[in-house]
C-alpha atoms as a PDB file:
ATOM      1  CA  UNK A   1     -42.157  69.885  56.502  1.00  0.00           C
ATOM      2  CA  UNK A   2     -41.471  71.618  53.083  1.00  0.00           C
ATOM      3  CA  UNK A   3     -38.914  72.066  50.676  1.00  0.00           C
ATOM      4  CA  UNK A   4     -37.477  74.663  52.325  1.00  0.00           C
ATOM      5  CA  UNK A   5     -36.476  72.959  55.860  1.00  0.00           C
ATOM      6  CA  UNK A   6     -35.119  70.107  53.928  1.00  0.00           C
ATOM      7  CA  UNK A   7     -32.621  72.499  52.062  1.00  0.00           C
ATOM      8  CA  UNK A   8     -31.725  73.962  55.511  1.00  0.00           C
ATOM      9  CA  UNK A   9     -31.242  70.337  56.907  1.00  0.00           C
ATOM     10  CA  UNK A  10     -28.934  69.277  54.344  1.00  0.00           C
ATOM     11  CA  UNK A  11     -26.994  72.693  54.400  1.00  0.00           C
ATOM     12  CA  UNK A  12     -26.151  72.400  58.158  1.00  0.00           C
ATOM     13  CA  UNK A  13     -25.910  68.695  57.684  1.00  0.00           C
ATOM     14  CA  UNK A  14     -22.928  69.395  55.024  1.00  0.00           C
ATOM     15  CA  UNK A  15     -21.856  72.627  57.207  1.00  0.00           C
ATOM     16  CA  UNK A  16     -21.429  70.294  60.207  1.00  0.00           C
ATOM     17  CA  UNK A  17     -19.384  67.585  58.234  1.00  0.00           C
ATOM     18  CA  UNK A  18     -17.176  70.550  56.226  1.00  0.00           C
ATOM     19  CA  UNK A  19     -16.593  71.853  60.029  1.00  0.00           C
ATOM     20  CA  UNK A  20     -15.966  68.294  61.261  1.00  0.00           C
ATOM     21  CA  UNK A  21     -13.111  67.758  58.514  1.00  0.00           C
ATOM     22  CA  UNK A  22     -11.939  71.362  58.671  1.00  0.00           C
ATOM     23  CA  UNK A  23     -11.702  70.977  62.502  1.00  0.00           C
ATOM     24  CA  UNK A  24      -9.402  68.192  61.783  1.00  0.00           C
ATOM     25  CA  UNK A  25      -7.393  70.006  59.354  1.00  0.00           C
ATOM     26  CA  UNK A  26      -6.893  72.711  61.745  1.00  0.00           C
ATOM     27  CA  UNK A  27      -5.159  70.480  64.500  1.00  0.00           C
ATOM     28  CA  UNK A  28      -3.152  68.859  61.165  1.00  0.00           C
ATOM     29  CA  UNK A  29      -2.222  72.179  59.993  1.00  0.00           C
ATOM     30  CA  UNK A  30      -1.397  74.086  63.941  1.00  0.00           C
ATOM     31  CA  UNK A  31       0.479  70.899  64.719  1.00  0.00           C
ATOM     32  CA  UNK A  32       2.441  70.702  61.094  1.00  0.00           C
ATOM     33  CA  UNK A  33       3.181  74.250  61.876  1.00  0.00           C
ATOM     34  CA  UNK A  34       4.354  74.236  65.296  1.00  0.00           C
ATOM     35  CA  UNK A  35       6.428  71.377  64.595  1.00  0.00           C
ATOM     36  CA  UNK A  36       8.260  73.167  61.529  1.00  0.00           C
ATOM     37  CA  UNK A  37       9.387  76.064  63.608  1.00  0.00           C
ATOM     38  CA  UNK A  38      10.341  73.671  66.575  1.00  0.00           C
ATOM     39  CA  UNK A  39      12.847  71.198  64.613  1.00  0.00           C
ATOM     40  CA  UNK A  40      13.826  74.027  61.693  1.00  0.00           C
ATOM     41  CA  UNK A  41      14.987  76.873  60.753  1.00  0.00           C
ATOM     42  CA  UNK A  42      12.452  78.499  58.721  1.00  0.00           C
ATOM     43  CA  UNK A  43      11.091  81.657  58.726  1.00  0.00           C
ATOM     44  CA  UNK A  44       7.777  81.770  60.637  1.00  0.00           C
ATOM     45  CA  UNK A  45       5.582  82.549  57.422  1.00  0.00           C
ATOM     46  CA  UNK A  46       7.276  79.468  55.447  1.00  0.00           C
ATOM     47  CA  UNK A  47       6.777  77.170  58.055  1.00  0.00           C
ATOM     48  CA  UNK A  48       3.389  78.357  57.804  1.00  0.00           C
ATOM     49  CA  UNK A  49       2.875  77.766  54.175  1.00  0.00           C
ATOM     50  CA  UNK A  50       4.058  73.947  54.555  1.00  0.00           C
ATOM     51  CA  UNK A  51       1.594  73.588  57.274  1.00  0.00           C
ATOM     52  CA  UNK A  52      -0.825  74.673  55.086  1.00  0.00           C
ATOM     53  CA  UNK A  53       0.057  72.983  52.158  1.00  0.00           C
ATOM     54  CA  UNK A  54       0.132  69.418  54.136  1.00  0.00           C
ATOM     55  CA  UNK A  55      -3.572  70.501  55.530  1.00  0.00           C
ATOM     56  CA  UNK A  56      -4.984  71.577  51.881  1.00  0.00           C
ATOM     57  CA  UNK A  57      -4.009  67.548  50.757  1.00  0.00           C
ATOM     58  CA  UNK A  58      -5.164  66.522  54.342  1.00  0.00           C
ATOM     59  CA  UNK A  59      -8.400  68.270  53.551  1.00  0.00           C
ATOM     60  CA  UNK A  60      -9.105  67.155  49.893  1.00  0.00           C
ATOM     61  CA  UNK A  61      -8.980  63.570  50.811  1.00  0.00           C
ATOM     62  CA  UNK A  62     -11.216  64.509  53.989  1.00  0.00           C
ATOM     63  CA  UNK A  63     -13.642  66.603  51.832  1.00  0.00           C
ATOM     64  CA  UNK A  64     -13.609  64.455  48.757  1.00  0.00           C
ATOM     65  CA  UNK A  65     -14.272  60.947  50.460  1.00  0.00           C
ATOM     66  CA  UNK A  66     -16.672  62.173  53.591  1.00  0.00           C
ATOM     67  CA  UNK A  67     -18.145  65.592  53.366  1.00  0.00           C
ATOM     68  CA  UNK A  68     -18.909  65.697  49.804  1.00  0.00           C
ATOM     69  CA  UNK A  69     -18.699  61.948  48.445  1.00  0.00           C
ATOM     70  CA  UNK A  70     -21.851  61.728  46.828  1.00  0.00           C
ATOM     71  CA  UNK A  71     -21.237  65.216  44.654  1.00  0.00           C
ATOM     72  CA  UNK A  72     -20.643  64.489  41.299  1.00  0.00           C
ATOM     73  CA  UNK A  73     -16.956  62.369  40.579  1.00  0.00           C
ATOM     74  CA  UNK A  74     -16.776  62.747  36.642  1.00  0.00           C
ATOM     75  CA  UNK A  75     -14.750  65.529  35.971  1.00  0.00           C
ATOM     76  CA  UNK A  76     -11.696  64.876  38.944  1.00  0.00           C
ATOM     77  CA  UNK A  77      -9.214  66.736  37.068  1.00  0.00           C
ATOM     78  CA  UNK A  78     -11.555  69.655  36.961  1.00  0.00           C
ATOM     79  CA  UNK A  79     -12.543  69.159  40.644  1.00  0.00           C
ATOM     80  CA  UNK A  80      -8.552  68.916  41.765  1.00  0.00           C
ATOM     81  CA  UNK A  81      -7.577  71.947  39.922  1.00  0.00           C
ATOM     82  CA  UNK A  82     -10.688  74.214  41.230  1.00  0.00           C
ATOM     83  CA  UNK A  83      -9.938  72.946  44.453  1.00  0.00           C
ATOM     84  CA  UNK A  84      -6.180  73.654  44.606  1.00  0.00           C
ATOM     85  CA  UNK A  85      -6.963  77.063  43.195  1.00  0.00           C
ATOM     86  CA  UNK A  86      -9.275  77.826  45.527  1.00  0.00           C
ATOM     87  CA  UNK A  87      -6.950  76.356  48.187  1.00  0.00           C
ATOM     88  CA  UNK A  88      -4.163  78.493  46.802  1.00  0.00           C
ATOM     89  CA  UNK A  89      -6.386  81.722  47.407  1.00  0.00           C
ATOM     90  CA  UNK A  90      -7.070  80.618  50.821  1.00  0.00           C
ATOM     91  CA  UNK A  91      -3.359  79.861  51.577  1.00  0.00           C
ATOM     92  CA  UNK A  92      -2.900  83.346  50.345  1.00  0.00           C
ATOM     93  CA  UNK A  93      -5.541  85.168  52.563  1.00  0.00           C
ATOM     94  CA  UNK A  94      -4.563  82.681  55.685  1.00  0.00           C
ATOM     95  CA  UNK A  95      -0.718  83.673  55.260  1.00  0.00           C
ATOM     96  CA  UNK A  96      -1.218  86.843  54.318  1.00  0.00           C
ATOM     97  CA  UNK A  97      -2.667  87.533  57.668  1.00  0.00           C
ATOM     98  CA  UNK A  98       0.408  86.397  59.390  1.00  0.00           C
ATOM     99  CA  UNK A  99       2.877  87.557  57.229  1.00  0.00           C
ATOM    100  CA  UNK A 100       0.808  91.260  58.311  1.00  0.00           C
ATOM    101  CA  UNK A 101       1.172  90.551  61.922  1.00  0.00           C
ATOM    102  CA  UNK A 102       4.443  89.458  61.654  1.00  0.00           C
ATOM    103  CA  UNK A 103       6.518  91.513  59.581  1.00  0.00           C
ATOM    104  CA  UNK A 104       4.589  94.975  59.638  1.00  0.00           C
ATOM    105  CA  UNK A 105       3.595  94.807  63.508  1.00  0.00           C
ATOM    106  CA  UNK A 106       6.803  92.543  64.790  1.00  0.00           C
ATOM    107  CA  UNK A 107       4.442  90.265  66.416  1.00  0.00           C
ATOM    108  CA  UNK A 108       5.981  87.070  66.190  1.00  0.00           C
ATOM    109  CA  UNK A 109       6.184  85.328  69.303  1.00  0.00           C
ATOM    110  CA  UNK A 110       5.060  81.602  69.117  1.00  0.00           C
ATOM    111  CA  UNK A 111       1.770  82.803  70.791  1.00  0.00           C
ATOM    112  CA  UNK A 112       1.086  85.888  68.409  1.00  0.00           C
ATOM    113  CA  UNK A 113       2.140  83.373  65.648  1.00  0.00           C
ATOM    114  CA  UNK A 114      -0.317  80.448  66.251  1.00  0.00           C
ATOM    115  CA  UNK A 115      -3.456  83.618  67.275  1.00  0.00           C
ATOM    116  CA  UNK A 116      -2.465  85.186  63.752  1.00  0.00           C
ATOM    117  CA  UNK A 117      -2.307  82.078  62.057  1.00  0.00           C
ATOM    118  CA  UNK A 118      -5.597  81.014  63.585  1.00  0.00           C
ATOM    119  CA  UNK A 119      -7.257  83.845  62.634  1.00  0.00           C
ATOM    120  CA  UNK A 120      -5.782  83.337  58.899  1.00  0.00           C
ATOM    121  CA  UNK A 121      -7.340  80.299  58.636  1.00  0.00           C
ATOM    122  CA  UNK A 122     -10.587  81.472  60.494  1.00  0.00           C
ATOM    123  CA  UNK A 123     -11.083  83.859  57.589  1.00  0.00           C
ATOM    124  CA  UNK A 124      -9.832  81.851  55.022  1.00  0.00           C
ATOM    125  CA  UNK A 125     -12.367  79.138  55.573  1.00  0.00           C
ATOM    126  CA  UNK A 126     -14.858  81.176  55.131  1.00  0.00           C
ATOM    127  CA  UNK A 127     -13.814  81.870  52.031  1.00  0.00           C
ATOM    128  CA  UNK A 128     -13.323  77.831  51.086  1.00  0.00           C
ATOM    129  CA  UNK A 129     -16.506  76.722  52.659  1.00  0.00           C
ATOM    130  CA  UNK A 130     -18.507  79.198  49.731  1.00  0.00           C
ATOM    131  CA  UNK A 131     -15.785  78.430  46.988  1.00  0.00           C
ATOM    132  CA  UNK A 132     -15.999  74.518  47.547  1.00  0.00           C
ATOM    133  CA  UNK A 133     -19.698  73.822  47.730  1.00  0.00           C
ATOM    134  CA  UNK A 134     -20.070  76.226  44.806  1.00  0.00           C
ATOM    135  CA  UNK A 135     -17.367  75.304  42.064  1.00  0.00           C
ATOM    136  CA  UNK A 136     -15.536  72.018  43.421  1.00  0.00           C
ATOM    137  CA  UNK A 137     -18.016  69.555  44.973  1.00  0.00           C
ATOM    138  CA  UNK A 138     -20.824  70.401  42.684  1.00  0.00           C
ATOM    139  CA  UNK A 139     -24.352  68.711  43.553  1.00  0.00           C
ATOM    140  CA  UNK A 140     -25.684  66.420  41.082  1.00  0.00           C
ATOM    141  CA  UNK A 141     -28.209  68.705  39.690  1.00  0.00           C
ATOM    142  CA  UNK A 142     -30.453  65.243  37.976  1.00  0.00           C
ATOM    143  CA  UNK A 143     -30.645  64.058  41.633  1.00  0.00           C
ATOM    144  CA  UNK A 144     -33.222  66.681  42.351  1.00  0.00           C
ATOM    145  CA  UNK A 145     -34.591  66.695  39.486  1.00  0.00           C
ATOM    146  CA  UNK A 146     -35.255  62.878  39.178  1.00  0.00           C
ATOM    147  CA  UNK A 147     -36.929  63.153  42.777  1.00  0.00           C
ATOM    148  CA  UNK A 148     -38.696  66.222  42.212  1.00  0.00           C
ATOM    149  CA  UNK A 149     -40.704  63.944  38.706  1.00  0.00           C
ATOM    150  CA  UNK A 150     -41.122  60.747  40.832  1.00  0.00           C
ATOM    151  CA  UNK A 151     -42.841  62.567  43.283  1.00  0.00           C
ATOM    152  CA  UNK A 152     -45.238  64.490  40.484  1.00  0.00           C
ATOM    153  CA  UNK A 153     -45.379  61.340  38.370  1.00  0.00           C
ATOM    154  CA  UNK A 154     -46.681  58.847  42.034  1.00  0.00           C
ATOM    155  CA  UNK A 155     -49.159  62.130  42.634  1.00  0.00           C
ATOM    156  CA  UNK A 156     -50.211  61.879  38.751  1.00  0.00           C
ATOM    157  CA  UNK A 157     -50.802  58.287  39.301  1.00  0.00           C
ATOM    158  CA  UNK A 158     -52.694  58.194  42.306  1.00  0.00           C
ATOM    159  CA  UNK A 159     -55.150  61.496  41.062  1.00  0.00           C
ATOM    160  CA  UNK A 160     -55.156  58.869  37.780  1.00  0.00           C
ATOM    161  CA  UNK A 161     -56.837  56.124  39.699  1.00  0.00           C
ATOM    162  CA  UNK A 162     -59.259  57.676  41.806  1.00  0.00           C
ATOM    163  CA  UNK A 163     -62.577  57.242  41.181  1.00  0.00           C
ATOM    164  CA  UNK A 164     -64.615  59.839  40.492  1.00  0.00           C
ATOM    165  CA  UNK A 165     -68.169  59.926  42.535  1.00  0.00           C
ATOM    166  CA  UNK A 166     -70.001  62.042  39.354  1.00  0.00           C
ATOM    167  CA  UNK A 167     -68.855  62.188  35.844  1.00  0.00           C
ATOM    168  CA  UNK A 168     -68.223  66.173  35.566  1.00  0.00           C
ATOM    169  CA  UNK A 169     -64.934  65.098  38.359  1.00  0.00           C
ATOM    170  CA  UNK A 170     -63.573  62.639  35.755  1.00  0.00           C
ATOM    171  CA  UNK A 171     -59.458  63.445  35.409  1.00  0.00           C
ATOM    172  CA  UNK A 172     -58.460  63.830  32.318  1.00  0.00           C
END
């Protein structure tokens, strides 16, 4: 297989563990907010952002220790604030959503609610899936690299030590 299908591997590979963390954070975040509007008082689109503020630190610690643990750790202040920014935007577009359904429609019964909300974060996903792998969890770019020059420098080698059958094949 080439080059090519091992990129696609390692894409779904880091698609399916984003999904399997995200999936998690879901439930965290539909159960947070469900609760909130059970036992208070808060408006529908508050209880919403504290849901999704408990999922966002749910999901770093999910995304920073399993789906992308061997990106590159150096720069964690960097990587927190990038990923709380980009957290923040998809809080935004997730809530914004609702706060749309609710407030210019009216529909805010607890089943519009959680459909509106789920949608929110449907979209808003989308949006941190691209904005994580390209800006927070950076690959180490020297990992490929390094691979990509054993892999010439064992080919070099073996071409090296072949023996010619005439001189005119000699390697140089």
């Amino acid at each position: 297989m080439g080059h090519g299908s091992s990129g696609l591997r390692r894409i779904v590979r880091e698609a399916a563990k984003f999904g399997a963390v995200g999936g998690a954070g879901l439930l965290v975040n539909l159960v947070v907010f469900n609760l909130v509007r059970q036992v208070t008082e808060l408006p529908v689109v508050r209880a919403s952002v504290v849901a999704t503020v408990v999922a966002i630190i749910f999901n770093y610690i999910g995304f920073r220790y399993f789906t992308y643990r061997d990106r590159d750790k150096s720069g964690r202040t960097k990587e927190l604030t990038l990923f709380l920014l980009f957290s923040v935007v998809g809080l935004v577009i997730e809530n914004g959503i609702l706060y749309a359904a609710t407030y210019t429609f009216g529909w805010d019964s607890p089943l519009q609610s959680n459909i509106f909300k789920f949608l929110g974060i449907g979209i808003a996903t989308l949006f941190r899936f691209w904005s994580y792998r390209s800006w927070v969890f950076k690959t180490l770019p020297a990992r490929e690299a390094v691979a990509s020059a054993e892999s010439f420098l064992e080919e070099a080698e073996q071409t090296a030590t072949r023996k010619p059958s005439r001189p005119e094949q000699r390697v140089l």
